[in-house]
PDB file of N, CA and C in Angstrom:
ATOM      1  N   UNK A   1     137.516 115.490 114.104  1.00  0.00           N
ATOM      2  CA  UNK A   1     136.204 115.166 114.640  1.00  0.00           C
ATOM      3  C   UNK A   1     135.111 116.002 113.969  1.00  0.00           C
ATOM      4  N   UNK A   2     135.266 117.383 113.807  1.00  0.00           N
ATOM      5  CA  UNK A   2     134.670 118.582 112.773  1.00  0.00           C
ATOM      6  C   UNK A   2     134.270 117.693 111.373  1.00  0.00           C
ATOM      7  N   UNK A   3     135.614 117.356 110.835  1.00  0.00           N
ATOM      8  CA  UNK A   3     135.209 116.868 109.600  1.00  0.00           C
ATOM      9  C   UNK A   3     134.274 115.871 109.708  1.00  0.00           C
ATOM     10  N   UNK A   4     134.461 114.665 110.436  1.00  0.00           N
ATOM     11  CA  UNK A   4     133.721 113.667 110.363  1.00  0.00           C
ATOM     12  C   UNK A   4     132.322 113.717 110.869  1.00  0.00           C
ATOM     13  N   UNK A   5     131.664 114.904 111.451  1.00  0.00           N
ATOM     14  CA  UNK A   5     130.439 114.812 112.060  1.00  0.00           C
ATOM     15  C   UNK A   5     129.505 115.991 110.602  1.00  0.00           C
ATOM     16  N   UNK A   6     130.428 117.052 110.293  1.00  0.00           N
ATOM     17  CA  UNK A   6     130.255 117.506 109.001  1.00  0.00           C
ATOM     18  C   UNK A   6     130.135 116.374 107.862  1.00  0.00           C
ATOM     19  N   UNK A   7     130.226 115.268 107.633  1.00  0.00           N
ATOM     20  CA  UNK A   7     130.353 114.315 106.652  1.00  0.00           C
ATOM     21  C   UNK A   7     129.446 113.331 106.311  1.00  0.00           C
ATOM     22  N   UNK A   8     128.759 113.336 108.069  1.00  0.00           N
ATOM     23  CA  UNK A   8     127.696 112.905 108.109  1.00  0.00           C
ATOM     24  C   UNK A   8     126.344 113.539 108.230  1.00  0.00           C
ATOM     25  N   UNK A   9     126.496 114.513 108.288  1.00  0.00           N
ATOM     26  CA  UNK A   9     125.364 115.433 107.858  1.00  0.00           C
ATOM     27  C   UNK A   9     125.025 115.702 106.331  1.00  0.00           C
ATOM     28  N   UNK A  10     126.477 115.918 105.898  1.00  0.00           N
ATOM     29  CA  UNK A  10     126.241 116.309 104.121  1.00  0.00           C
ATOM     30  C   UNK A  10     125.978 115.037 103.564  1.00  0.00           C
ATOM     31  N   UNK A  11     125.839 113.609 104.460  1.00  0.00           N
ATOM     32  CA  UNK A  11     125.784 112.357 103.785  1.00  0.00           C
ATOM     33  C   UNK A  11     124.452 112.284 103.653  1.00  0.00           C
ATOM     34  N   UNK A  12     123.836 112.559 105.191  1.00  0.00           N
ATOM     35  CA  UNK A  12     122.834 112.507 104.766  1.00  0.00           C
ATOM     36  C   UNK A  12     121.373 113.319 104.246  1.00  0.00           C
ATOM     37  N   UNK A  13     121.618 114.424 104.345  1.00  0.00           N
ATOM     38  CA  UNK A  13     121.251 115.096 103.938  1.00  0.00           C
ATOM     39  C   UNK A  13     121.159 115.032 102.414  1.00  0.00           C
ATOM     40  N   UNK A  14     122.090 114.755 101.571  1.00  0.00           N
ATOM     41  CA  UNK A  14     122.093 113.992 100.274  1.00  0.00           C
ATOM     42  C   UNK A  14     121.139 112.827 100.222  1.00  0.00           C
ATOM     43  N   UNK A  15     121.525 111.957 101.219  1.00  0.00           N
ATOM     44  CA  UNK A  15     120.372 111.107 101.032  1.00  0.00           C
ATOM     45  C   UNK A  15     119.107 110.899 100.934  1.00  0.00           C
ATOM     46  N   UNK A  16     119.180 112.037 101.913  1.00  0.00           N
ATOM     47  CA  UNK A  16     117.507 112.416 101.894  1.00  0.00           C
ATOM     48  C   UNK A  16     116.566 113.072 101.095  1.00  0.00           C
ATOM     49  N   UNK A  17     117.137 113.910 100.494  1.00  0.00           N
ATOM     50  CA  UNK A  17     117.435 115.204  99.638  1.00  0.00           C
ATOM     51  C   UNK A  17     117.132 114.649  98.096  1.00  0.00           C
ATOM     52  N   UNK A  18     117.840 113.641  97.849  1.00  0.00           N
ATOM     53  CA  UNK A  18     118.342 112.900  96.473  1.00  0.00           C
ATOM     54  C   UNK A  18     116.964 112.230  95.866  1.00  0.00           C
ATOM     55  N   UNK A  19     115.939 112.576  95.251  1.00  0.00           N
ATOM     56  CA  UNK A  19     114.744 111.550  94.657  1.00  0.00           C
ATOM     57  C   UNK A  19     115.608 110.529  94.598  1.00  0.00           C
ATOM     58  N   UNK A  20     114.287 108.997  95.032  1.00  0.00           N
ATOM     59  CA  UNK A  20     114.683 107.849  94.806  1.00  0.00           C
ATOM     60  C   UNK A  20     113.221 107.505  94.439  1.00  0.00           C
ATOM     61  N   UNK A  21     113.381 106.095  93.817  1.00  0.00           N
ATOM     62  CA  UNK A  21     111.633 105.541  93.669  1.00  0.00           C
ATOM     63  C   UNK A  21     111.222 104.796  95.039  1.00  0.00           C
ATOM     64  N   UNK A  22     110.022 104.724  94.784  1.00  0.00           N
ATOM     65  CA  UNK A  22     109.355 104.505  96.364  1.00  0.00           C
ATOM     66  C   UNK A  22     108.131 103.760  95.796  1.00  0.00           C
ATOM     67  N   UNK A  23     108.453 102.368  96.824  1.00  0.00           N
ATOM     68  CA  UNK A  23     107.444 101.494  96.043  1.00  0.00           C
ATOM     69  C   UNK A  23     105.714 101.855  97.077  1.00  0.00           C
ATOM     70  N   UNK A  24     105.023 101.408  96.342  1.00  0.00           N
ATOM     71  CA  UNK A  24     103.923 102.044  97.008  1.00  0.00           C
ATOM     72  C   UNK A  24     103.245 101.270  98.075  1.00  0.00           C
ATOM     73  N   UNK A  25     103.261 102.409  98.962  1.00  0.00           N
ATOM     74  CA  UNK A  25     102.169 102.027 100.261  1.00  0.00           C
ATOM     75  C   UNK A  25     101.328 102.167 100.204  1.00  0.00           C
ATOM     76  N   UNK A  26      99.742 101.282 100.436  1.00  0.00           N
ATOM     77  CA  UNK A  26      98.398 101.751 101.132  1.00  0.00           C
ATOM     78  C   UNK A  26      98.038 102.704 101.936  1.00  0.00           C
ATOM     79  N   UNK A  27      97.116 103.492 101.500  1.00  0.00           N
ATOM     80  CA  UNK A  27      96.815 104.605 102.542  1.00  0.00           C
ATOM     81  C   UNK A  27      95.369 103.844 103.249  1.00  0.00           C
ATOM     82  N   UNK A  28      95.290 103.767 104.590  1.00  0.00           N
ATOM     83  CA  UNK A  28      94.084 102.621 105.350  1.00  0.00           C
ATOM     84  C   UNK A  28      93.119 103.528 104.829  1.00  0.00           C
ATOM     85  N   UNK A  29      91.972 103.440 104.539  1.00  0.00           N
ATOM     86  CA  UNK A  29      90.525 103.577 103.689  1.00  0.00           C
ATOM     87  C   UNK A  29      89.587 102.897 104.889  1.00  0.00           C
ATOM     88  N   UNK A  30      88.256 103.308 104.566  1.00  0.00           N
ATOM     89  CA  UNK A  30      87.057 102.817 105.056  1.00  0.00           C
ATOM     90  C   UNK A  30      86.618 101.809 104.255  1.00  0.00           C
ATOM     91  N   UNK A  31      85.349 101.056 104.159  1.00  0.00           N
ATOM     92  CA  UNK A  31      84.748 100.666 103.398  1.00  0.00           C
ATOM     93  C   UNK A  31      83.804 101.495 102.636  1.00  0.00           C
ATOM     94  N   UNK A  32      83.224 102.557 103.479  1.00  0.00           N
ATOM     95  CA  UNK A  32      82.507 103.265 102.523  1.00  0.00           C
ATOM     96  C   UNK A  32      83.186 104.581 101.719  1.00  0.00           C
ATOM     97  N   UNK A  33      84.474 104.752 102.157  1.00  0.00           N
ATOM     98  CA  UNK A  33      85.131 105.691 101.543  1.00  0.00           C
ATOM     99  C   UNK A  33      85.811 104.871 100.417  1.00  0.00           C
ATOM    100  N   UNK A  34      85.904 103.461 100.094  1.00  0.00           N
ATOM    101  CA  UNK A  34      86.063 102.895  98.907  1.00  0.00           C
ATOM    102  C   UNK A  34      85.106 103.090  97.631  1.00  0.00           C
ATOM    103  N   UNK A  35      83.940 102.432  98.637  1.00  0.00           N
ATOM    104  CA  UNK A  35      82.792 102.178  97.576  1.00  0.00           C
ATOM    105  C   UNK A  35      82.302 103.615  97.224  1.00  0.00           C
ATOM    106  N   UNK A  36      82.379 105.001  97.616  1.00  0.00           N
ATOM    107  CA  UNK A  36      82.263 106.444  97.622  1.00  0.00           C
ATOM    108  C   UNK A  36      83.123 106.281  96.098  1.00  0.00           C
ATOM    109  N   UNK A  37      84.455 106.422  96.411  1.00  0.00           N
ATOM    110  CA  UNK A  37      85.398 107.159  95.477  1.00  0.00           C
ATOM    111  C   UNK A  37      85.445 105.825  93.754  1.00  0.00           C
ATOM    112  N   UNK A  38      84.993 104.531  94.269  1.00  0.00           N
ATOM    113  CA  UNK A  38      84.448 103.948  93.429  1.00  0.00           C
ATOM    114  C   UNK A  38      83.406 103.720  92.632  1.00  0.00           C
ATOM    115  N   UNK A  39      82.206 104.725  93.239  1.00  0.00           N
ATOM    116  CA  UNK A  39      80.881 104.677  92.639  1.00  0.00           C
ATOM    117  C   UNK A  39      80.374 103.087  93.346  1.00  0.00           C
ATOM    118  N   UNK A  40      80.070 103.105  94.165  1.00  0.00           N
ATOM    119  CA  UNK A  40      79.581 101.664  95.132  1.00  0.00           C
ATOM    120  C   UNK A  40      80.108 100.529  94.648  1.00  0.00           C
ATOM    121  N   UNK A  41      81.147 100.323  93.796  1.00  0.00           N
ATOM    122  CA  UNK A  41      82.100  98.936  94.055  1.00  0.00           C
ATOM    123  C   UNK A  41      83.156  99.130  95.080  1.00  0.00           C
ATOM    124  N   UNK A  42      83.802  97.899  95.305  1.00  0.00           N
ATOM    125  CA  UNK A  42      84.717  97.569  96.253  1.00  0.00           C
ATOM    126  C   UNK A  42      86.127  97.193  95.737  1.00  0.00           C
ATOM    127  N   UNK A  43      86.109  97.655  94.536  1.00  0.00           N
ATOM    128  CA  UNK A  43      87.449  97.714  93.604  1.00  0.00           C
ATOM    129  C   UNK A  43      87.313  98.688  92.720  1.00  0.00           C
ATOM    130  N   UNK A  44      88.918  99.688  92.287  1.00  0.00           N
ATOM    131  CA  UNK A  44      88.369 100.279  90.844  1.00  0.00           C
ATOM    132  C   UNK A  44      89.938 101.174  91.034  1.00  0.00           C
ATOM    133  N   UNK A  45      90.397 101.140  89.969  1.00  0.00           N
ATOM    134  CA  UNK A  45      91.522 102.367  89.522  1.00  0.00           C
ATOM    135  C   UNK A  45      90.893 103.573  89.322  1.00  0.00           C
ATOM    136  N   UNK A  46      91.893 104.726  89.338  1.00  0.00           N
ATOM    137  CA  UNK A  46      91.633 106.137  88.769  1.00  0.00           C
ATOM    138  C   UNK A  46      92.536 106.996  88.078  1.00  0.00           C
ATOM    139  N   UNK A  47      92.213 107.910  87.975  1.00  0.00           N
ATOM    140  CA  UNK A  47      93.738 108.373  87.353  1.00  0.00           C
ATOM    141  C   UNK A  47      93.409 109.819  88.808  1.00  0.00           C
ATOM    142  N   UNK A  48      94.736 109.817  89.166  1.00  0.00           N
ATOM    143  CA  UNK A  48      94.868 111.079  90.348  1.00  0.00           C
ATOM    144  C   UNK A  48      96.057 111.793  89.907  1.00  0.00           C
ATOM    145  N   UNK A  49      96.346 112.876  91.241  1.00  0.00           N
ATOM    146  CA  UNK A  49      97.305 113.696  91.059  1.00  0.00           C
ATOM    147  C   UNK A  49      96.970 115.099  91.096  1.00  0.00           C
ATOM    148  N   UNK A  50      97.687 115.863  90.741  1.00  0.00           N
ATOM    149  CA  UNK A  50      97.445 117.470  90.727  1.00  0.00           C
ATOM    150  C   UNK A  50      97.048 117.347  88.999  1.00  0.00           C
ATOM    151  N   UNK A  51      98.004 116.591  88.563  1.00  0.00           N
ATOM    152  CA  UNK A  51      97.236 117.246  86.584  1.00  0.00           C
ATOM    153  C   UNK A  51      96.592 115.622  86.336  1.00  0.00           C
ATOM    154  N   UNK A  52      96.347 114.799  86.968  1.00  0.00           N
ATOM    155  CA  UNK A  52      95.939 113.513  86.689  1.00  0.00           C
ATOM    156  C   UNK A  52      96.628 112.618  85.845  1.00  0.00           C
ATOM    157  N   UNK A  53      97.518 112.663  86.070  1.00  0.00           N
ATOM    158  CA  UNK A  53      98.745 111.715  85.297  1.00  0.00           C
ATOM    159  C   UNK A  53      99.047 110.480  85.839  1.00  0.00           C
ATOM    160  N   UNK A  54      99.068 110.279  87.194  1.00  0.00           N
ATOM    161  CA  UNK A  54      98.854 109.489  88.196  1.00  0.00           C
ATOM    162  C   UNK A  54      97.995 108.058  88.163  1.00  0.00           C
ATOM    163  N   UNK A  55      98.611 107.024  88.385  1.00  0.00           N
ATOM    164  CA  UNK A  55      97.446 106.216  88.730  1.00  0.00           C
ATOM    165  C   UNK A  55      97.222 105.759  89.904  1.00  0.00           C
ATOM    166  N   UNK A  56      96.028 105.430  90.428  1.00  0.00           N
ATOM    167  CA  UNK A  56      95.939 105.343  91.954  1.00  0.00           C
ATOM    168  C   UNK A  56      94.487 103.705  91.976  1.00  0.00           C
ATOM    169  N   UNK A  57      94.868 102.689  92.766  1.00  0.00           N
ATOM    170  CA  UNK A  57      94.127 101.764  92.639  1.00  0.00           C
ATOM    171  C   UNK A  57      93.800 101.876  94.047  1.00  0.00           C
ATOM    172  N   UNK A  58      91.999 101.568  94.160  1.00  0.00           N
ATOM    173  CA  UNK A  58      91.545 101.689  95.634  1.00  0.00           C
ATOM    174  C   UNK A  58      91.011 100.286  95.604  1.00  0.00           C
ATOM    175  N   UNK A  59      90.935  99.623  96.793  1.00  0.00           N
ATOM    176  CA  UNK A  59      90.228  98.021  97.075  1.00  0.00           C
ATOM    177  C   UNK A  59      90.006  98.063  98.728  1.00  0.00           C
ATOM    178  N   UNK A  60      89.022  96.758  98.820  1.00  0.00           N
ATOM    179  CA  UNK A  60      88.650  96.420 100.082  1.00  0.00           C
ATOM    180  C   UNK A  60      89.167  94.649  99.684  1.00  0.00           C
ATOM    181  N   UNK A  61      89.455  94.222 100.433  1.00  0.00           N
ATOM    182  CA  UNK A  61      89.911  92.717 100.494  1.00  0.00           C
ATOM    183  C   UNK A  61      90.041  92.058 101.928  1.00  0.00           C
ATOM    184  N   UNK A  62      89.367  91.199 102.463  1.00  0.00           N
ATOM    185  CA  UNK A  62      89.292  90.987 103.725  1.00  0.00           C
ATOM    186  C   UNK A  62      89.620  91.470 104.665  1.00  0.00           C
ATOM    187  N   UNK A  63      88.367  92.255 104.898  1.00  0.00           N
ATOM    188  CA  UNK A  63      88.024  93.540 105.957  1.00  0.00           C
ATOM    189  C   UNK A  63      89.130  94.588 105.933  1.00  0.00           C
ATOM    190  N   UNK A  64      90.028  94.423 104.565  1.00  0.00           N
ATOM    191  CA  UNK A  64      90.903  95.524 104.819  1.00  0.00           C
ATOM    192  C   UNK A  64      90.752  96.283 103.660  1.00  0.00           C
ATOM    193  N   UNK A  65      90.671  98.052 103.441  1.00  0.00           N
ATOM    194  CA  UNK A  65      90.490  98.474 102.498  1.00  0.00           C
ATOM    195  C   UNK A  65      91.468  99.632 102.502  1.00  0.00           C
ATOM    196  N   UNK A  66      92.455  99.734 100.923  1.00  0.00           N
ATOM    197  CA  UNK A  66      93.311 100.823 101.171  1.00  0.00           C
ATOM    198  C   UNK A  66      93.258 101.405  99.699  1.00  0.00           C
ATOM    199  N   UNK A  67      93.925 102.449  99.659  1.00  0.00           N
ATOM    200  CA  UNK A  67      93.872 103.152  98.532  1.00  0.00           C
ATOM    201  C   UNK A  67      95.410 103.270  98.124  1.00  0.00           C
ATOM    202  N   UNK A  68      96.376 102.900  96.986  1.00  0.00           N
ATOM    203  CA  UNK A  68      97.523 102.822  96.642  1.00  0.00           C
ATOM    204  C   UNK A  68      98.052 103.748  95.208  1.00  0.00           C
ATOM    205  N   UNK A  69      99.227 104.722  95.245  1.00  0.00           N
ATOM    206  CA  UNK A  69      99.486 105.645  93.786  1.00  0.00           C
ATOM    207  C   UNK A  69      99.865 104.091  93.528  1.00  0.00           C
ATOM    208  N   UNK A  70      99.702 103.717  92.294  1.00  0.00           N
ATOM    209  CA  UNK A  70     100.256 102.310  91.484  1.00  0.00           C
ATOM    210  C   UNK A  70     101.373 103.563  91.028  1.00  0.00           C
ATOM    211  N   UNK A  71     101.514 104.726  90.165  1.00  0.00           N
ATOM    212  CA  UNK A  71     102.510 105.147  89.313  1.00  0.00           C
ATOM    213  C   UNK A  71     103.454 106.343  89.956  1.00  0.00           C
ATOM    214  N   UNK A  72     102.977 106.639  91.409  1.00  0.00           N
ATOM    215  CA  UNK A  72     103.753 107.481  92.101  1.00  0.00           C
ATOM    216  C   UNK A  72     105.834 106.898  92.420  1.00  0.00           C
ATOM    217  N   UNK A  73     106.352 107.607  92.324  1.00  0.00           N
ATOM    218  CA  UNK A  73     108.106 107.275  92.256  1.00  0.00           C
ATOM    219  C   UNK A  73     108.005 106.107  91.609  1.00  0.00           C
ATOM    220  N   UNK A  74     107.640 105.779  90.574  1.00  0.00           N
ATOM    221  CA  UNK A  74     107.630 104.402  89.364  1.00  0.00           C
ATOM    222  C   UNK A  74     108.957 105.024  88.760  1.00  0.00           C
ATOM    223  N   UNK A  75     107.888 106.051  88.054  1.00  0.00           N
ATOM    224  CA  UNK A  75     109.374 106.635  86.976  1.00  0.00           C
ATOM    225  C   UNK A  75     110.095 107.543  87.994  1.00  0.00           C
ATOM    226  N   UNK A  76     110.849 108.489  87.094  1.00  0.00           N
ATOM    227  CA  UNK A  76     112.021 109.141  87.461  1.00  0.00           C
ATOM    228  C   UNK A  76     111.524 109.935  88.744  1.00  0.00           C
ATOM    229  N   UNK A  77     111.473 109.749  89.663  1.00  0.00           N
ATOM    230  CA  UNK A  77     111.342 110.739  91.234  1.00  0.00           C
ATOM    231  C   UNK A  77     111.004 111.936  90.699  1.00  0.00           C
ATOM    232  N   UNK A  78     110.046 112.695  90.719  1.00  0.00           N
ATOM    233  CA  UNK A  78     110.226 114.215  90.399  1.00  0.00           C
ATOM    234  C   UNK A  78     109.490 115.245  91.584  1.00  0.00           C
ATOM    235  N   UNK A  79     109.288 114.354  92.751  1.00  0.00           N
ATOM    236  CA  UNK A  79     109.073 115.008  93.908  1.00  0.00           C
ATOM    237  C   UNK A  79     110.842 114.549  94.967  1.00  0.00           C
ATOM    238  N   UNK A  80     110.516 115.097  95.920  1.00  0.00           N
ATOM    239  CA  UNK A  80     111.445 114.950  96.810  1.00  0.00           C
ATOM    240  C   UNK A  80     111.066 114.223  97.892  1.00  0.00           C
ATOM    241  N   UNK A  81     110.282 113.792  98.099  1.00  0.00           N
ATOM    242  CA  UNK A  81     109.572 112.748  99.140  1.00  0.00           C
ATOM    243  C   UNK A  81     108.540 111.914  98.553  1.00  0.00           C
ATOM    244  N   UNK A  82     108.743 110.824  97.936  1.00  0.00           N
ATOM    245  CA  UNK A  82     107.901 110.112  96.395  1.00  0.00           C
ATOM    246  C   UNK A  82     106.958 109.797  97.622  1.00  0.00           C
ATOM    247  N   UNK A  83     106.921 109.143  98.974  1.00  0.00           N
ATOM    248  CA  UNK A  83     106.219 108.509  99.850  1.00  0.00           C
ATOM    249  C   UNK A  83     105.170 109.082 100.014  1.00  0.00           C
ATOM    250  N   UNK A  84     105.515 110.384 100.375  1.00  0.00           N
ATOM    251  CA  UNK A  84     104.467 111.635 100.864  1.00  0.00           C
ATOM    252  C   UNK A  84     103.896 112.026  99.890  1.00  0.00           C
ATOM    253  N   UNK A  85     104.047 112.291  98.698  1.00  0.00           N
ATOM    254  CA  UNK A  85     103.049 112.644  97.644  1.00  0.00           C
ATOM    255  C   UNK A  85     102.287 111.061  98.031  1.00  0.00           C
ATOM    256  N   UNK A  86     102.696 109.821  97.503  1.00  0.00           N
ATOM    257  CA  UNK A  86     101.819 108.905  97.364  1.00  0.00           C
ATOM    258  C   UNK A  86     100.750 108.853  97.867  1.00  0.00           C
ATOM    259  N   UNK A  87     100.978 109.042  98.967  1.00  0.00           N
ATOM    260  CA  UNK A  87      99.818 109.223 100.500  1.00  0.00           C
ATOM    261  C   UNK A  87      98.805 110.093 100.437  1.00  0.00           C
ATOM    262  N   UNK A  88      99.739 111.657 100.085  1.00  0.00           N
ATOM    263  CA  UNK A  88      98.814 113.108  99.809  1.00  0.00           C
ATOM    264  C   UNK A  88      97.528 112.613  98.553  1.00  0.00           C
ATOM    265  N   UNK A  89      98.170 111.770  97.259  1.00  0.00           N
ATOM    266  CA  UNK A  89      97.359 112.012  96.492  1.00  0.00           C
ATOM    267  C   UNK A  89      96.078 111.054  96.426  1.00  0.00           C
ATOM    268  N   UNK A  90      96.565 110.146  97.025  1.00  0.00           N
ATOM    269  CA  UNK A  90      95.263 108.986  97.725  1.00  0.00           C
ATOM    270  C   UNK A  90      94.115 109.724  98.657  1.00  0.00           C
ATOM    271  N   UNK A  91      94.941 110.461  99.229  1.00  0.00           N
ATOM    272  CA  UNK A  91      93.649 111.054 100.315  1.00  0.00           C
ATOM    273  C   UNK A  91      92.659 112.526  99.648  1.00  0.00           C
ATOM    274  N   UNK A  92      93.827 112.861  98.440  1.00  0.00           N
ATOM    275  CA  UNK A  92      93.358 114.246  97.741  1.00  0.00           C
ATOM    276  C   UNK A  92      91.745 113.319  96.917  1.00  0.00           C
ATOM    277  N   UNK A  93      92.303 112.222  96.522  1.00  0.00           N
ATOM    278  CA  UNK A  93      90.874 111.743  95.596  1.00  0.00           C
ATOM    279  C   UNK A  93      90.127 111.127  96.235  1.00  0.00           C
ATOM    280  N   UNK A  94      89.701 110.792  97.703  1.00  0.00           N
ATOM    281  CA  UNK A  94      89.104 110.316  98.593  1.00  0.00           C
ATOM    282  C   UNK A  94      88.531 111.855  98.912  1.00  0.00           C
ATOM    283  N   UNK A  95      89.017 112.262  99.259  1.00  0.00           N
ATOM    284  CA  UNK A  95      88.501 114.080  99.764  1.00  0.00           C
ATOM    285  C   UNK A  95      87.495 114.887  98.656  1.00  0.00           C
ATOM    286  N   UNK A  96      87.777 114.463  97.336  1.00  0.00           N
ATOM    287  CA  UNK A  96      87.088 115.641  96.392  1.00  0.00           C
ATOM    288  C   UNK A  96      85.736 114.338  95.594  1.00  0.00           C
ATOM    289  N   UNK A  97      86.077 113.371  96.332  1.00  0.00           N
ATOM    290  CA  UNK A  97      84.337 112.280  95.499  1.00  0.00           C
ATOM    291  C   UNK A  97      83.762 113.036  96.227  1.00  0.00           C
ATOM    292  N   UNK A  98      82.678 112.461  95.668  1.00  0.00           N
ATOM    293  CA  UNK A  98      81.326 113.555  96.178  1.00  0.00           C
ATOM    294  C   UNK A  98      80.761 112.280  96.833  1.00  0.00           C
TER     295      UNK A  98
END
């Protein structure tokens, strides 16, 4: 019973643990926190991130406006939670427009 409850911990814990790619979610946006980080359009890519390597596409599209990493867990995972960076770095370039 030891072993088997031990087995499932180291299972998942691996799992969790293990980079995987992570397709990207919308982070919900305003409308004016679009047109802000866009320079007053209602569409526009950027490049984000900590060294800006990143690409990140922001839009408004019937009454809904979100901000998405397009290149976050694309390639090889090199965070451990690809989701949570995605999210962090959408809101990091929403936070530092002026």
């Amino acid at each position: 019973m030891r072993r088997l409850v031990l087995m499932l911990i180291v299972g998942f814990a691996g799992f969790v643990l293990v980079p995987h790619a992570a397709e990207a979610k919308g982070v919900k946006l305003t409308k004016e926190q679009v047109r802000t980080v866009c320079n007053g359009k209602t569409e526009c890519q950027k490049y984000c991130g900590s060294v800006g390597t990143d690409l990140c596409h922001f839009k408004c599209k019937g009454g809904k406006c979100e901000g998405k990493c397009l290149s976050c867990g694309v390639q090889e995972s090199r965070h451990v939670f690809p989701k949570l960076y995605a999210k962090r770095v959408v809101k990091q370039v929403v936070r530092r427009s002026p």
